[in-house]
C-alpha atoms as a PDB file:
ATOM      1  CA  UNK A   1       0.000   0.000   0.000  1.00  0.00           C
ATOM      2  CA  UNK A   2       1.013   3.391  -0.417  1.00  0.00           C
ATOM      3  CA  UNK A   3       1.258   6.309   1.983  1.00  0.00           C
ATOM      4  CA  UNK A   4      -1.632   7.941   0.117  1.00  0.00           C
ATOM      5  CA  UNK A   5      -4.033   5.029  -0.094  1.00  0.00           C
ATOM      6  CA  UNK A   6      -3.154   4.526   3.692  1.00  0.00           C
ATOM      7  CA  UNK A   7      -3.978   7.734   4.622  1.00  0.00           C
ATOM      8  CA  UNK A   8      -7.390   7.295   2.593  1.00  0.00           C
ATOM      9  CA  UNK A   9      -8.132   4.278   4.565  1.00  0.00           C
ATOM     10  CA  UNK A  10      -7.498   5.982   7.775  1.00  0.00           C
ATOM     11  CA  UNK A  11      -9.666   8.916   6.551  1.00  0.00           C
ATOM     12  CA  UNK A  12     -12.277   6.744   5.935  1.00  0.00           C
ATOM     13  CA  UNK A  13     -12.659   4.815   9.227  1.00  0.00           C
ATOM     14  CA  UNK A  14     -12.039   7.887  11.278  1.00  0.00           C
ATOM     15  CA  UNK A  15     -15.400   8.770   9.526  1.00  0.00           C
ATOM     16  CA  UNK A  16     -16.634   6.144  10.294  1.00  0.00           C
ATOM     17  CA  UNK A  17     -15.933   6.220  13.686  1.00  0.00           C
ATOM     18  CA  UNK A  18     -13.522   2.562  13.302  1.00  0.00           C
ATOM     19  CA  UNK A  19     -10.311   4.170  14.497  1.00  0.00           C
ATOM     20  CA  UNK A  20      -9.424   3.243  17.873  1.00  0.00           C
ATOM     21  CA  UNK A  21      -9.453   6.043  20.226  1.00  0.00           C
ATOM     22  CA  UNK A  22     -13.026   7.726  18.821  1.00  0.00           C
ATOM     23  CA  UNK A  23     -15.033   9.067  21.507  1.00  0.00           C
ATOM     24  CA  UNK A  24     -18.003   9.543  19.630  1.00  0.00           C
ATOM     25  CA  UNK A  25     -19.378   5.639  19.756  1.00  0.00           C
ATOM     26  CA  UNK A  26     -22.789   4.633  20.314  1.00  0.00           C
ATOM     27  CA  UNK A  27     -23.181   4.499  24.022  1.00  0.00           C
ATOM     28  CA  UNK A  28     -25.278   1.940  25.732  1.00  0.00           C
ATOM     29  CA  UNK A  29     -26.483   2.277  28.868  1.00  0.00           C
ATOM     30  CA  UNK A  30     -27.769  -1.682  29.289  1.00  0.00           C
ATOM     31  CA  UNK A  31     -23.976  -2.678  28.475  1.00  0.00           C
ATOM     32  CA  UNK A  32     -21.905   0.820  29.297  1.00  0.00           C
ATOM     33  CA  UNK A  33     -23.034   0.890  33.399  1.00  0.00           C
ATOM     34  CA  UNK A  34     -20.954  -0.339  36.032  1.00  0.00           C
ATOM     35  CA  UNK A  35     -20.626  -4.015  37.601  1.00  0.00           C
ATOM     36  CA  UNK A  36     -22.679  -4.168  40.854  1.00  0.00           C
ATOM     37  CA  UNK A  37     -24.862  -1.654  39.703  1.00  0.00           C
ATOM     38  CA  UNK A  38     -28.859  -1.943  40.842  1.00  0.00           C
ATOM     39  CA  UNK A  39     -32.482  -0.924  39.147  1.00  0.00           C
ATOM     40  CA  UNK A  40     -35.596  -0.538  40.015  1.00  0.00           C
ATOM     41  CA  UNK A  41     -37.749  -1.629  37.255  1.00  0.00           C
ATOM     42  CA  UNK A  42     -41.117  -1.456  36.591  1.00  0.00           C
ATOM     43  CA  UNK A  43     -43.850  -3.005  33.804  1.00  0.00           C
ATOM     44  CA  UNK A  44     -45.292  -0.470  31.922  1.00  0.00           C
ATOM     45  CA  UNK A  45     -48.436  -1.992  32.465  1.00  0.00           C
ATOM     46  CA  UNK A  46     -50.249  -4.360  34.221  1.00  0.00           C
ATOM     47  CA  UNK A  47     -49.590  -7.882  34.330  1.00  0.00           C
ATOM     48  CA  UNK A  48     -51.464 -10.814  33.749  1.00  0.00           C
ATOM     49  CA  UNK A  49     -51.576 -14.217  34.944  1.00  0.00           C
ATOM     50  CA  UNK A  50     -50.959 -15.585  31.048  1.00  0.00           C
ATOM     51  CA  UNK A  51     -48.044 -12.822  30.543  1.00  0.00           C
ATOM     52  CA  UNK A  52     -44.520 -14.731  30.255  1.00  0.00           C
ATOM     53  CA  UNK A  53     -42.691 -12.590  32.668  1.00  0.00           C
ATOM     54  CA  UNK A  54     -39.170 -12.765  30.394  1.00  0.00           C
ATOM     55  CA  UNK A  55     -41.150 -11.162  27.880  1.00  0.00           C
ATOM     56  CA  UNK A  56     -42.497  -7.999  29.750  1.00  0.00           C
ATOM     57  CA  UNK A  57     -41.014  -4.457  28.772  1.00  0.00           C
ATOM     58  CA  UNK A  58     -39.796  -2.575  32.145  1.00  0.00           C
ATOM     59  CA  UNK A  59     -39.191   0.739  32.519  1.00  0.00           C
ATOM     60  CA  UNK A  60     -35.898   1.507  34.215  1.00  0.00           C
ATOM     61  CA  UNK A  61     -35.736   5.183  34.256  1.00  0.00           C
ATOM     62  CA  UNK A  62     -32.429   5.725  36.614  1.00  0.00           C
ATOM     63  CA  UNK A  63     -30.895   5.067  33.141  1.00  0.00           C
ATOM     64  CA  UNK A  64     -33.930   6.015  31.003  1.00  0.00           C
ATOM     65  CA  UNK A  65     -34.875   2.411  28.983  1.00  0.00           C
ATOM     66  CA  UNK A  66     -37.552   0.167  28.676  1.00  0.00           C
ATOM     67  CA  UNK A  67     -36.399  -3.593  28.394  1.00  0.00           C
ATOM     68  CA  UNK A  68     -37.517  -7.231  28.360  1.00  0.00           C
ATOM     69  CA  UNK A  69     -35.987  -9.511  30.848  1.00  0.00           C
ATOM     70  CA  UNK A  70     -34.407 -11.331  27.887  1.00  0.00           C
ATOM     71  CA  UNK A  71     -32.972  -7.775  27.121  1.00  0.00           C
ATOM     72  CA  UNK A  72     -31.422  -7.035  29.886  1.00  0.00           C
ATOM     73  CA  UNK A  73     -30.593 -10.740  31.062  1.00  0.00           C
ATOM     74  CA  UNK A  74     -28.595 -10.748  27.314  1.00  0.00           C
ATOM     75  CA  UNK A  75     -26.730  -7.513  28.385  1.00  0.00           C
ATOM     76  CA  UNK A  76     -25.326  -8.691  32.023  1.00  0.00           C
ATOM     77  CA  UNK A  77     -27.840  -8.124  34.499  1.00  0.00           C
ATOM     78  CA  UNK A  78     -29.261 -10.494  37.022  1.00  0.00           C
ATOM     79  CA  UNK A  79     -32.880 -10.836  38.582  1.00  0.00           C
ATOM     80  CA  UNK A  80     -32.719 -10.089  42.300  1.00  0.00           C
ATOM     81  CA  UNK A  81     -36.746  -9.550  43.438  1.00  0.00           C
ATOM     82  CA  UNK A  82     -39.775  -9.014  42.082  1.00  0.00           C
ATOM     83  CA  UNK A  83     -42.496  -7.784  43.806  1.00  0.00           C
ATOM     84  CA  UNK A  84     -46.013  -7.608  42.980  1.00  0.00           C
ATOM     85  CA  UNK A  85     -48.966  -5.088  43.754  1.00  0.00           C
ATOM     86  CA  UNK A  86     -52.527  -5.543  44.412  1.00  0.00           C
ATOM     87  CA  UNK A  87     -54.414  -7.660  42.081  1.00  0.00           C
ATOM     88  CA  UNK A  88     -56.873  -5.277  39.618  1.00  0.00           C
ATOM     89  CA  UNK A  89     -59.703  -6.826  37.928  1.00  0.00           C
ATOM     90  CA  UNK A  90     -59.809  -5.652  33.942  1.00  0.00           C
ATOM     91  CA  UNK A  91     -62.113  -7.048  31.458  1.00  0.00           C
ATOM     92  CA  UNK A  92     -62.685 -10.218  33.755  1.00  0.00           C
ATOM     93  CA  UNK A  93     -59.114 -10.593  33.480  1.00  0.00           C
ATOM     94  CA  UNK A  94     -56.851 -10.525  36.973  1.00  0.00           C
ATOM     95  CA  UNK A  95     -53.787  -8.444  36.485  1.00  0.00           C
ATOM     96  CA  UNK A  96     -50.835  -7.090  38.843  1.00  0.00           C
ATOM     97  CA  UNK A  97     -48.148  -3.937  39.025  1.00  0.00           C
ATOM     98  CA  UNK A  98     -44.918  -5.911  39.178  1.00  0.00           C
ATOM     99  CA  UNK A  99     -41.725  -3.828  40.022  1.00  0.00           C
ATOM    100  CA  UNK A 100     -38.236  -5.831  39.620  1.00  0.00           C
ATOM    101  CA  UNK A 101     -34.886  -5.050  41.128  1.00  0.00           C
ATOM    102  CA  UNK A 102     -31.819  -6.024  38.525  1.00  0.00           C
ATOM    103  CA  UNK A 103     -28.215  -6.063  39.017  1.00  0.00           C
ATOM    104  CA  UNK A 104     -25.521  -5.859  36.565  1.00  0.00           C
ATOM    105  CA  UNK A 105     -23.135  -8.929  36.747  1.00  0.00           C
ATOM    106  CA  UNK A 106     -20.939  -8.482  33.995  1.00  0.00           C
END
């Protein structure tokens, strides 16, 4: 290669933002936050009894998301509780507020 097509090529991923050292990346707060770290979670709607749990968007807002449990399981956190509210009766269907608490394991 020459020094011109190597400075081309260098060009080009700095645009791109390939380079090694760019600051600019896509940031993700599921992957980006710190081992240890704990959320509060909560469904963004009721629950009910034929909902499969892993499938249920949360809304975390102490880093402003809304994820499955497959979601954030697949990014390093960890179920550590879940609690659920009072049972509310809708459309002869039983449902329940469920808040989880998550930690990030790796």
């Amino acid at each position: 290669m020459t020094r011109t097509t190597i400075a081309l090529l260098t060009l080009a991923l700095a645009t791109l933002g390939i380079v090694t050292g760019c600051t600019s990346g896509f940031q993700d707060p599921l992957l980006d936050a710190p081992f240890g770290q704990r959320l509060s979670c909560h469904a963004i709607r009721p629950v009910q009894g034929n909902d499969v749990l892993s499938m249920v968007t949360f809304n975390c807002p102490d880093i402003g998301i809304s994820a499955t449990l497959n979601e954030l399981r697949d990014a390093g956190w960890r179920l550590e509780e879940v609690k659920m509210g009072e049972e509310i009766k809708e459309n002869d269907t039983l449902s329940s507020e469920v808040q989880i608490t998550v930690r990030k394991t790796y």
